[in-house]
PDB file of N, CA and C in Angstrom:
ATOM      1  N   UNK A   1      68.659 135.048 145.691  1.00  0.00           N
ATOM      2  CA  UNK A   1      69.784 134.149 145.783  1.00  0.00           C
ATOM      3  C   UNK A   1      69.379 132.711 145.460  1.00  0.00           C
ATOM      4  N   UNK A   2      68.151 132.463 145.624  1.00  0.00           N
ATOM      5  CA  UNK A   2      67.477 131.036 146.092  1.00  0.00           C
ATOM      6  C   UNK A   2      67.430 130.998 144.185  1.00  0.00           C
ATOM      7  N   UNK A   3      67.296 132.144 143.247  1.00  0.00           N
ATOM      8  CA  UNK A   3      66.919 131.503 142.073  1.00  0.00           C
ATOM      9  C   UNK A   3      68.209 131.676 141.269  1.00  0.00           C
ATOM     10  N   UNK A   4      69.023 132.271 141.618  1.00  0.00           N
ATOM     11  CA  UNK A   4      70.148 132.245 141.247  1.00  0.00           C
ATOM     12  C   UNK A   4      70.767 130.203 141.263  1.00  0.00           C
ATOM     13  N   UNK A   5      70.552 130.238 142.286  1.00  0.00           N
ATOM     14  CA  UNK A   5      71.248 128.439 142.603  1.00  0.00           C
ATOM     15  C   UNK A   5      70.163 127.817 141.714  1.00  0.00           C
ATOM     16  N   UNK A   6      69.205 127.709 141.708  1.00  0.00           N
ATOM     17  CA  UNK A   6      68.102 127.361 141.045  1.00  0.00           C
ATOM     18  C   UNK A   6      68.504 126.961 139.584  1.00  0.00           C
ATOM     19  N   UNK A   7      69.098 128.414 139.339  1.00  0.00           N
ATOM     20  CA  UNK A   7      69.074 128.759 137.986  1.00  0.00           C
ATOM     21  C   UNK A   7      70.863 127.705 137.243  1.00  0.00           C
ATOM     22  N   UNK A   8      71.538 128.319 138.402  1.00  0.00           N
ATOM     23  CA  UNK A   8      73.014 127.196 138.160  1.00  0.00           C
ATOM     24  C   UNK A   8      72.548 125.707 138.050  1.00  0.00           C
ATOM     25  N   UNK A   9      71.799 125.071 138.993  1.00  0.00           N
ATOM     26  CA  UNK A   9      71.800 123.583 138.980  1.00  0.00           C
ATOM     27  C   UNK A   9      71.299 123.407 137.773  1.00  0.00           C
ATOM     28  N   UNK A  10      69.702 123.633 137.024  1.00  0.00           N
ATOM     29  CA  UNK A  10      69.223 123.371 135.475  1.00  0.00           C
ATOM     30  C   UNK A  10      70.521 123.678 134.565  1.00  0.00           C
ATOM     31  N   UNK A  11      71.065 124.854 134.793  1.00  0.00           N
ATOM     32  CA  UNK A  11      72.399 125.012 133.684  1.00  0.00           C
ATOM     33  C   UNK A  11      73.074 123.623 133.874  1.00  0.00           C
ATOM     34  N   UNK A  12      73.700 123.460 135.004  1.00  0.00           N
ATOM     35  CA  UNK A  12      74.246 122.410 135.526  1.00  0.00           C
ATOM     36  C   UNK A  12      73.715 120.914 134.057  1.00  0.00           C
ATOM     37  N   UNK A  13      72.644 120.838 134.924  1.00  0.00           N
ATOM     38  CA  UNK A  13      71.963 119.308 134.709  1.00  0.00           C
ATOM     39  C   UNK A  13      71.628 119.472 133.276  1.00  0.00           C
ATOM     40  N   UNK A  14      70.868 120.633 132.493  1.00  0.00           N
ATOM     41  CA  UNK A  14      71.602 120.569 130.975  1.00  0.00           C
ATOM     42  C   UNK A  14      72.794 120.404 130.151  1.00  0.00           C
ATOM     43  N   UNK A  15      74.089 120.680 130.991  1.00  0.00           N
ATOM     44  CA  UNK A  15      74.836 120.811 130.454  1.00  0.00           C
ATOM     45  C   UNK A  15      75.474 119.207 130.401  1.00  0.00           C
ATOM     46  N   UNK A  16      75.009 119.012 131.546  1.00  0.00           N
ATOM     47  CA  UNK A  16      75.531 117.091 131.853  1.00  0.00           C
ATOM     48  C   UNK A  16      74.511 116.789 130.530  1.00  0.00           C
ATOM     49  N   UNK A  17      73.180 116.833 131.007  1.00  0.00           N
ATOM     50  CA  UNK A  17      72.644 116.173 129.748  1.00  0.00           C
ATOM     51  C   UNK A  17      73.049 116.107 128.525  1.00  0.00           C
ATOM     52  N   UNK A  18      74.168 117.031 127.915  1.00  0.00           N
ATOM     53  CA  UNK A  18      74.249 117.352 126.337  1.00  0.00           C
ATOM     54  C   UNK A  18      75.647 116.504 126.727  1.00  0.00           C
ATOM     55  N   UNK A  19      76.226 116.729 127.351  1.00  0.00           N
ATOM     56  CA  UNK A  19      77.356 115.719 127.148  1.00  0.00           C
ATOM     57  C   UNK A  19      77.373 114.291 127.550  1.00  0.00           C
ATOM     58  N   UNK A  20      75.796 113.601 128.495  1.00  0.00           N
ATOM     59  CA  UNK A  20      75.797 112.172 128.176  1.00  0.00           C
ATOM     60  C   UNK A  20      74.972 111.265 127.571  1.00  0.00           C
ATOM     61  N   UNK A  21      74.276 112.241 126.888  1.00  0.00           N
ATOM     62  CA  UNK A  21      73.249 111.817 126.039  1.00  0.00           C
ATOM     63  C   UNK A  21      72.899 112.643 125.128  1.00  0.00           C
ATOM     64  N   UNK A  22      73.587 113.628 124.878  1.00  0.00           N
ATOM     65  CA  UNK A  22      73.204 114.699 123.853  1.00  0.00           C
ATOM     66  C   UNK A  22      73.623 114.474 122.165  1.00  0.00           C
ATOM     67  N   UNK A  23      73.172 115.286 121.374  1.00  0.00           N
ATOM     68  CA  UNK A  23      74.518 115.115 120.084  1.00  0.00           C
ATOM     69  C   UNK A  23      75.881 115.296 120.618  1.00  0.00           C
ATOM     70  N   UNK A  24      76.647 114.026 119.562  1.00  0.00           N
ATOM     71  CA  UNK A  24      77.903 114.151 119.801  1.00  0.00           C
ATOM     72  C   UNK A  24      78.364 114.281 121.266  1.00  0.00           C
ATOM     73  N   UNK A  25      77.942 113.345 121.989  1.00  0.00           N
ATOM     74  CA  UNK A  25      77.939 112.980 123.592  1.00  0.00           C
ATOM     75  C   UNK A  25      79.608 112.319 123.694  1.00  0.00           C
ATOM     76  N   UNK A  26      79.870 112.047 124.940  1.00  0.00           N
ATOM     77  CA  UNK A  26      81.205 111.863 125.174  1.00  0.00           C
ATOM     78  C   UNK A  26      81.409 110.082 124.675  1.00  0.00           C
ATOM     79  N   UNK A  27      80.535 109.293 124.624  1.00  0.00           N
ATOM     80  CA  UNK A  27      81.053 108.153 123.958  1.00  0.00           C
ATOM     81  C   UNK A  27      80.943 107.928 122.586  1.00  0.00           C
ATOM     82  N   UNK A  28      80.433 109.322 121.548  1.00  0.00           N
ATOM     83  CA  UNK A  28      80.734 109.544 120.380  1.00  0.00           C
ATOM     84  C   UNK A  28      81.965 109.689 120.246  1.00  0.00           C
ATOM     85  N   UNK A  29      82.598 110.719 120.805  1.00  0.00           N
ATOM     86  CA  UNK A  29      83.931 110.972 120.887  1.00  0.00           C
ATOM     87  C   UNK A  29      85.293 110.292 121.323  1.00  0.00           C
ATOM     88  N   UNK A  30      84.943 109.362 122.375  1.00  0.00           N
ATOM     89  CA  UNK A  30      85.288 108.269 122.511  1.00  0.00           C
ATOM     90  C   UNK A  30      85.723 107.338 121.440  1.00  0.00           C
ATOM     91  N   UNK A  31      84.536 106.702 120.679  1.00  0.00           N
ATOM     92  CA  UNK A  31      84.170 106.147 119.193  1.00  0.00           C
ATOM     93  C   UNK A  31      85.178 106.527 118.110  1.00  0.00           C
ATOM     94  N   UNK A  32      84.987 107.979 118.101  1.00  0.00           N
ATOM     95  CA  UNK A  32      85.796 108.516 116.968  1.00  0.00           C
ATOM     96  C   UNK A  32      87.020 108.401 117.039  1.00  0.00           C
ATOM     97  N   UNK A  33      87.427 108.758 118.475  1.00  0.00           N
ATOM     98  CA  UNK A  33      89.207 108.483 118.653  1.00  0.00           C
ATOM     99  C   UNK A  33      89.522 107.638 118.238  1.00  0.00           C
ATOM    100  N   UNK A  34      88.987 106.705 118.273  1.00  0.00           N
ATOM    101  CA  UNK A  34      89.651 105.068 118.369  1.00  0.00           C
ATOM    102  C   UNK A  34      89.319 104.663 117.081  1.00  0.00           C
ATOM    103  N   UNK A  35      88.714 105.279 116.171  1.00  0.00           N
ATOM    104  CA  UNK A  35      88.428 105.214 114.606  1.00  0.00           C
ATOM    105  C   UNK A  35      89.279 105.957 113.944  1.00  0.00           C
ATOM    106  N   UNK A  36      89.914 106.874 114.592  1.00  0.00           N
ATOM    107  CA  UNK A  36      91.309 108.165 114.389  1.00  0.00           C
ATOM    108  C   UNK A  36      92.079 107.574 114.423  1.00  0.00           C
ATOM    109  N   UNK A  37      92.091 106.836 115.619  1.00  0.00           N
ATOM    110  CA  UNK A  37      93.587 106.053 115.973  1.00  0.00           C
ATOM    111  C   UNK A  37      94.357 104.811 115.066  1.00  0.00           C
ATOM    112  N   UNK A  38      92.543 104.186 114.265  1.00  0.00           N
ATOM    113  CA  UNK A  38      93.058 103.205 113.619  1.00  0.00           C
ATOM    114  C   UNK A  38      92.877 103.479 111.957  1.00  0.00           C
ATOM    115  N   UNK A  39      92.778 104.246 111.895  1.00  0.00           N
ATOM    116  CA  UNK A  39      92.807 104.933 110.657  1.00  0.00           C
ATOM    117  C   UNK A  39      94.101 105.917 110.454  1.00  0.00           C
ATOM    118  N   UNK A  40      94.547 106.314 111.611  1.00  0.00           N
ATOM    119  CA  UNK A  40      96.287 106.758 111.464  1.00  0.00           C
ATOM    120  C   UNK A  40      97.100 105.304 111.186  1.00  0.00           C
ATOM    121  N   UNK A  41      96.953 104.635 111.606  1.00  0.00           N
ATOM    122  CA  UNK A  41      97.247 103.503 111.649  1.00  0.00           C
ATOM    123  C   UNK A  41      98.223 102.318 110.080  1.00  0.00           C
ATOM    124  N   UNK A  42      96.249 102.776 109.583  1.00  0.00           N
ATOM    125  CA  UNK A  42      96.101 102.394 108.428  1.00  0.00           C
ATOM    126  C   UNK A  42      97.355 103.396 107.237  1.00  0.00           C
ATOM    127  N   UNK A  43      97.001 104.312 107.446  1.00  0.00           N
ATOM    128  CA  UNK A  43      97.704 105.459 106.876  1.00  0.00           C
ATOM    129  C   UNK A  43      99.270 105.292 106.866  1.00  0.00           C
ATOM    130  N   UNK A  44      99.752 105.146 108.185  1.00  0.00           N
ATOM    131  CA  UNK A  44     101.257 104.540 107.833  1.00  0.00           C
ATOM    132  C   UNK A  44     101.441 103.686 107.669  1.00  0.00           C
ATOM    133  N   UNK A  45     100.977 102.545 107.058  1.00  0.00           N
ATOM    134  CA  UNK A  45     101.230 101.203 106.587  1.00  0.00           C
ATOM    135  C   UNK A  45     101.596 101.911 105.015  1.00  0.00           C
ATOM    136  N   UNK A  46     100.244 102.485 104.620  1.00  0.00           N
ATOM    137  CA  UNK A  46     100.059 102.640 103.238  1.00  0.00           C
ATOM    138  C   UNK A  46     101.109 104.016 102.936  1.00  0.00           C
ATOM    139  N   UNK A  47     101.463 104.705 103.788  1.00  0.00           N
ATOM    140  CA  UNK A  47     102.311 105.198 103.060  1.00  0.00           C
ATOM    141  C   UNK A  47     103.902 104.431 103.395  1.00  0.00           C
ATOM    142  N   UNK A  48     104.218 103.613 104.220  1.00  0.00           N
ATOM    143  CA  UNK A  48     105.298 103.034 104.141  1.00  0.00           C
ATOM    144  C   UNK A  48     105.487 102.023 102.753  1.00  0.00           C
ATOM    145  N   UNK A  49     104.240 101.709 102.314  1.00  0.00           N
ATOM    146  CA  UNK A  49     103.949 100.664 101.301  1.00  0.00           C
ATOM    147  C   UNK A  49     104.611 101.920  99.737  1.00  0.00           C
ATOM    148  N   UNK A  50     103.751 103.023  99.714  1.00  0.00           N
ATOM    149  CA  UNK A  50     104.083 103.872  99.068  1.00  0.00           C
ATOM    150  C   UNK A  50     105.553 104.148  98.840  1.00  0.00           C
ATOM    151  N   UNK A  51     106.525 104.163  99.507  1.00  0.00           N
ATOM    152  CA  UNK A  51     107.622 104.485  99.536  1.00  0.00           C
ATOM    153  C   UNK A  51     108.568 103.235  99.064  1.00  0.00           C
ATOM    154  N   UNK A  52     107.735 101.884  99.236  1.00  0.00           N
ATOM    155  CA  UNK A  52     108.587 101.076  98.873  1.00  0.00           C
ATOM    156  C   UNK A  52     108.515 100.957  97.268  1.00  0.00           C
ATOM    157  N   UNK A  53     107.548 101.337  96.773  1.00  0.00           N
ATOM    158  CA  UNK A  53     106.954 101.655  95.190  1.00  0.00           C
ATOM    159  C   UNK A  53     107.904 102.410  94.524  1.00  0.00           C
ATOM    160  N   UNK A  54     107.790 103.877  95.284  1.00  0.00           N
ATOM    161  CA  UNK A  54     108.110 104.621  94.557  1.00  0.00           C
ATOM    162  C   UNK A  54     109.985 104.352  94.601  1.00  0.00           C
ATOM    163  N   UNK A  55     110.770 103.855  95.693  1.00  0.00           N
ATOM    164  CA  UNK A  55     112.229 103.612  95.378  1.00  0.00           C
ATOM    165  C   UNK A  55     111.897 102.460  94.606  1.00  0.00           C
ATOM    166  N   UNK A  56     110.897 101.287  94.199  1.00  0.00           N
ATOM    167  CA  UNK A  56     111.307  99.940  92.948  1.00  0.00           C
ATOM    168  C   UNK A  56     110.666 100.989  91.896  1.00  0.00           C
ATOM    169  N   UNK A  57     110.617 101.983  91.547  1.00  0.00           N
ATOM    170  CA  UNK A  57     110.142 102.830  89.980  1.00  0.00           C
ATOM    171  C   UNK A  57     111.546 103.459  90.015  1.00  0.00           C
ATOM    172  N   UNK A  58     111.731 104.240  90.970  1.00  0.00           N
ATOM    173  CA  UNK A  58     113.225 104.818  90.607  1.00  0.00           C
ATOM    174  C   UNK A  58     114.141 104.276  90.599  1.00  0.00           C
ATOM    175  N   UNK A  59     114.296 102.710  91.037  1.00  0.00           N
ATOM    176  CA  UNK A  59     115.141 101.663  90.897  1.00  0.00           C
ATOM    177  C   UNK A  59     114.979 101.040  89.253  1.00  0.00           C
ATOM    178  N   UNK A  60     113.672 101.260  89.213  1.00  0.00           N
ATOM    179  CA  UNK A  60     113.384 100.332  87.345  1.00  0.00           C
ATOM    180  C   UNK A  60     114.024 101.774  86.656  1.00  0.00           C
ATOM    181  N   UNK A  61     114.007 102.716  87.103  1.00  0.00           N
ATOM    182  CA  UNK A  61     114.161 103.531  85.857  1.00  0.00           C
ATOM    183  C   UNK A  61     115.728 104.259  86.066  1.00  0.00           C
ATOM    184  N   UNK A  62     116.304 103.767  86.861  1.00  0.00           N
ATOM    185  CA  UNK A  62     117.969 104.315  86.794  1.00  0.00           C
ATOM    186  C   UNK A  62     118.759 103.445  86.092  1.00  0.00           C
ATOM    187  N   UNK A  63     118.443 101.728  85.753  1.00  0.00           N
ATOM    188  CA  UNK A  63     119.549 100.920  85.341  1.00  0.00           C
ATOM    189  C   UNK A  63     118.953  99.766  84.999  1.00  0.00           C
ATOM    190  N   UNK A  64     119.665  99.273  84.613  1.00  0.00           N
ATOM    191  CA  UNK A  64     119.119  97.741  83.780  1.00  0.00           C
ATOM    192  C   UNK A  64     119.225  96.623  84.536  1.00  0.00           C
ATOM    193  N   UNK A  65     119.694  96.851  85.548  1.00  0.00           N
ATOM    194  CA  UNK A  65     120.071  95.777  86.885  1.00  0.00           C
ATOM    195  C   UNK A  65     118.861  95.512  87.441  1.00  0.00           C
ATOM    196  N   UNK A  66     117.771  95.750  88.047  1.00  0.00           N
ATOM    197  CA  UNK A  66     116.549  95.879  88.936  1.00  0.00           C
ATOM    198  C   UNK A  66     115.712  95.090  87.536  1.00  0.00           C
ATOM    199  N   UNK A  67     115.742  95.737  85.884  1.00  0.00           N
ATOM    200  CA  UNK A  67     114.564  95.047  85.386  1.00  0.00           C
ATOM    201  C   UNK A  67     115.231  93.669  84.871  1.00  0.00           C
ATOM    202  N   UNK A  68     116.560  93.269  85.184  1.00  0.00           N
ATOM    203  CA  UNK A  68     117.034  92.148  84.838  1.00  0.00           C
ATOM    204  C   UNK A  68     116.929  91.443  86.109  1.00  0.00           C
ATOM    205  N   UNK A  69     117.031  91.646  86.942  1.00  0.00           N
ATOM    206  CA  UNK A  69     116.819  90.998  88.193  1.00  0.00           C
ATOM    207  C   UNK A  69     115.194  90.747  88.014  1.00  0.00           C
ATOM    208  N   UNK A  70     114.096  91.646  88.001  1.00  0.00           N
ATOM    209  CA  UNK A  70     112.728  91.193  87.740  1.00  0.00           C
ATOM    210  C   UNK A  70     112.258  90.214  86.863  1.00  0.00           C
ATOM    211  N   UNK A  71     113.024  90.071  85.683  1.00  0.00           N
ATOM    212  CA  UNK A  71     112.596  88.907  84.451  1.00  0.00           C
ATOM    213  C   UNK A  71     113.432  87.471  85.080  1.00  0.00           C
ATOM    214  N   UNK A  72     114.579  87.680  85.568  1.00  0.00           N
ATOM    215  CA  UNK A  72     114.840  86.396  86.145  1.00  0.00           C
ATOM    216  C   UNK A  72     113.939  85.930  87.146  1.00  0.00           C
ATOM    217  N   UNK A  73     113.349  86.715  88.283  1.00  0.00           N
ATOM    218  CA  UNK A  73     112.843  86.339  89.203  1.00  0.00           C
ATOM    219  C   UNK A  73     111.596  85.963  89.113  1.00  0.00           C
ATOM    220  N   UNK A  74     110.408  86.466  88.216  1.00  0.00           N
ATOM    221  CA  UNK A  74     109.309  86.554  88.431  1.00  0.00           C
ATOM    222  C   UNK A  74     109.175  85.908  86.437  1.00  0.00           C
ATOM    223  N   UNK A  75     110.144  86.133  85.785  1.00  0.00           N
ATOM    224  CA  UNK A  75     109.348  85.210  84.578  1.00  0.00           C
ATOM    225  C   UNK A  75     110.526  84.065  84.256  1.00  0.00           C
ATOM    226  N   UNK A  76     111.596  83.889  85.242  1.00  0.00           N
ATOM    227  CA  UNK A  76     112.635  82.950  84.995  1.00  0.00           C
ATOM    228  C   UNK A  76     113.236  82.833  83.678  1.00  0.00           C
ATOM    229  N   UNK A  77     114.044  83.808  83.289  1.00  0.00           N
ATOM    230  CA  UNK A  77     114.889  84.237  82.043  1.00  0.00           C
ATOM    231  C   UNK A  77     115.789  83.946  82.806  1.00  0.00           C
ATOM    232  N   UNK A  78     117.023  83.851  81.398  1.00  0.00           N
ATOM    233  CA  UNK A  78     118.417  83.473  81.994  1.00  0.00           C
ATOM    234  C   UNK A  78     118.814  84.126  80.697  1.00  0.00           C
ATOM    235  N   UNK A  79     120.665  84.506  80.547  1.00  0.00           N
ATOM    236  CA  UNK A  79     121.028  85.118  79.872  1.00  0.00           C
ATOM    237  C   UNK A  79     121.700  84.499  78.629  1.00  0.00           C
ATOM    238  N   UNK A  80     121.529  84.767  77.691  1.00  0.00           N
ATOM    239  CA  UNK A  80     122.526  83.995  76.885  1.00  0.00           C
ATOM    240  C   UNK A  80     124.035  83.345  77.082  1.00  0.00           C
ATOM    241  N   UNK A  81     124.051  81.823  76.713  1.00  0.00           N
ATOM    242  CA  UNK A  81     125.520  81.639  77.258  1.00  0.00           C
ATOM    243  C   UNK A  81     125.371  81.014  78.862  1.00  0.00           C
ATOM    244  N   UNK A  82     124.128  81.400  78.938  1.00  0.00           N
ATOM    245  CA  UNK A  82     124.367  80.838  80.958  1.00  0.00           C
ATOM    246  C   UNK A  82     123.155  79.176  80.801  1.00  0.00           C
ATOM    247  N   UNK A  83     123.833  79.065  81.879  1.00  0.00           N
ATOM    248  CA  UNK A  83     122.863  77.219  81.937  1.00  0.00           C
ATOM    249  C   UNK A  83     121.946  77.593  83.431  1.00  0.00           C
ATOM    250  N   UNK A  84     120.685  77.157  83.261  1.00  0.00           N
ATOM    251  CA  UNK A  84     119.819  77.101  84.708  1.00  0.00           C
ATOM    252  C   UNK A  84     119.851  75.885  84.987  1.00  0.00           C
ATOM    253  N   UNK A  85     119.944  75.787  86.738  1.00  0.00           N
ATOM    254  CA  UNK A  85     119.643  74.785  87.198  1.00  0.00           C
ATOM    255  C   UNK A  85     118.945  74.786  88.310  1.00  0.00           C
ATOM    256  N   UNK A  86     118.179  73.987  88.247  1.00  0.00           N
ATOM    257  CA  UNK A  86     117.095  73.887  89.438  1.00  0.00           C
ATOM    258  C   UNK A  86     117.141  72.702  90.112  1.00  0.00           C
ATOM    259  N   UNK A  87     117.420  73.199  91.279  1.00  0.00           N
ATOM    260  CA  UNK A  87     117.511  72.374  92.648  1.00  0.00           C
ATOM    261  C   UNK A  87     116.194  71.751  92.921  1.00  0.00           C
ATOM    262  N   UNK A  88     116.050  70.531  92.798  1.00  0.00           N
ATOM    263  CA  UNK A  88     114.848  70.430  93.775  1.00  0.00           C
ATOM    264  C   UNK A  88     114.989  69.294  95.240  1.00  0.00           C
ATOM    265  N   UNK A  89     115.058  69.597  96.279  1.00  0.00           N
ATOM    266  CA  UNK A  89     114.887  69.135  97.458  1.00  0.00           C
ATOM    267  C   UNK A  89     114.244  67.815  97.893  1.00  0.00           C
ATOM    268  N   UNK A  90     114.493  66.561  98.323  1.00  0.00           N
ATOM    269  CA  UNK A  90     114.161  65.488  98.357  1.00  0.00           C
ATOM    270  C   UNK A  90     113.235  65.982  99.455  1.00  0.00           C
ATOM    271  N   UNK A  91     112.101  65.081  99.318  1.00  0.00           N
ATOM    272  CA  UNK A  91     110.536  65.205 100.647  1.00  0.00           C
ATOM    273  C   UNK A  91     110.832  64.024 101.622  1.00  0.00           C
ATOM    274  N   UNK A  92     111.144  64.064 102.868  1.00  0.00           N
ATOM    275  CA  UNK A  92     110.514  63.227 103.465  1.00  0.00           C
ATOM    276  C   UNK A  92     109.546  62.440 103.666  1.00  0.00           C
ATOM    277  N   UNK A  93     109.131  61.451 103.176  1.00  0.00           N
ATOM    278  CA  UNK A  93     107.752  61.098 103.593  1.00  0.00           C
ATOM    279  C   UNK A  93     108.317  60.701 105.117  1.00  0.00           C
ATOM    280  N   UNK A  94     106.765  61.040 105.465  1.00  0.00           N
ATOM    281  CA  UNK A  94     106.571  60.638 107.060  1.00  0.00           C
ATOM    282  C   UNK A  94     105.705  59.690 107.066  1.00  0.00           C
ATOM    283  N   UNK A  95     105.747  58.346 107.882  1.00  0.00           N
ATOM    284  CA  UNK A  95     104.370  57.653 107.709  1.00  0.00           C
ATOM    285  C   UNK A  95     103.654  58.022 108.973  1.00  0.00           C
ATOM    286  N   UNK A  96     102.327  58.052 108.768  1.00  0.00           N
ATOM    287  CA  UNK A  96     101.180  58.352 109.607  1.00  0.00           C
ATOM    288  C   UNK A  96     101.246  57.489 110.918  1.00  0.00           C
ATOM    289  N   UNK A  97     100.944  57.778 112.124  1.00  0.00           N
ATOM    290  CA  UNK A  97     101.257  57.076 113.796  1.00  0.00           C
ATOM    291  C   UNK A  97     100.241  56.606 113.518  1.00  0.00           C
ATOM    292  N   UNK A  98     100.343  55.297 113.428  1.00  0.00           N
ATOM    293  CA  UNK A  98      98.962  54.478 113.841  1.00  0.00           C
ATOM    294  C   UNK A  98      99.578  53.515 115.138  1.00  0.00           C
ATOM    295  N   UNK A  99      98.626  53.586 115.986  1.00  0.00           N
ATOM    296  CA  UNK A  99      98.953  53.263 117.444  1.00  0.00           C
ATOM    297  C   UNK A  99      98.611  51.761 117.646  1.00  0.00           C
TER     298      UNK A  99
END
């Protein structure tokens, strides 16, 4: 009986050993979660990013509205017949607090 208990506690105290200092010990696993967690993370950004792509491709490629809206916006075209005007906003100067 005496080596029976004997024999449980070494099982025992190996088995602790492999899980707090062993390979792949419990603050490996720990580690990894939280490298899981932020790497899911990452993952739905990039596929929310993905989705916004793929509706501006099926938006460029259903109509002429989206790539006319893009040349006005990003290379400032205007249409024949139309006049641009650009606003520009008066600056405040502020003068500097000198005490």
């Amino acid at each position: 009986m005496k080596q029976l208990i004997l024999l449980m506690i070494a099982l025992l105290a190996v088995l602790q050993y492999r899980l707090w200092l062993g390979d792949n010990n419990f603050s490996e696993y720990v580690l990894l979660q939280t490298q899981i967690e932020a790497q899911q993370q990452s993952n739905e950004k990039l596929i929310a990013r993905n989705q916004i792509l793929k509706e501006e491709i099926i938006d460029l490629q259903s109509g002429t509205e989206a790539i006319e809206e893009r040349a006005r916006n990003e290379l400032g075209m205007v249409k024949e017949g139309e006049t641009f005007y650009r606003v520009i906003g008066t600056e405040s100067r502020e003068q500097p607090f000198n005490p």
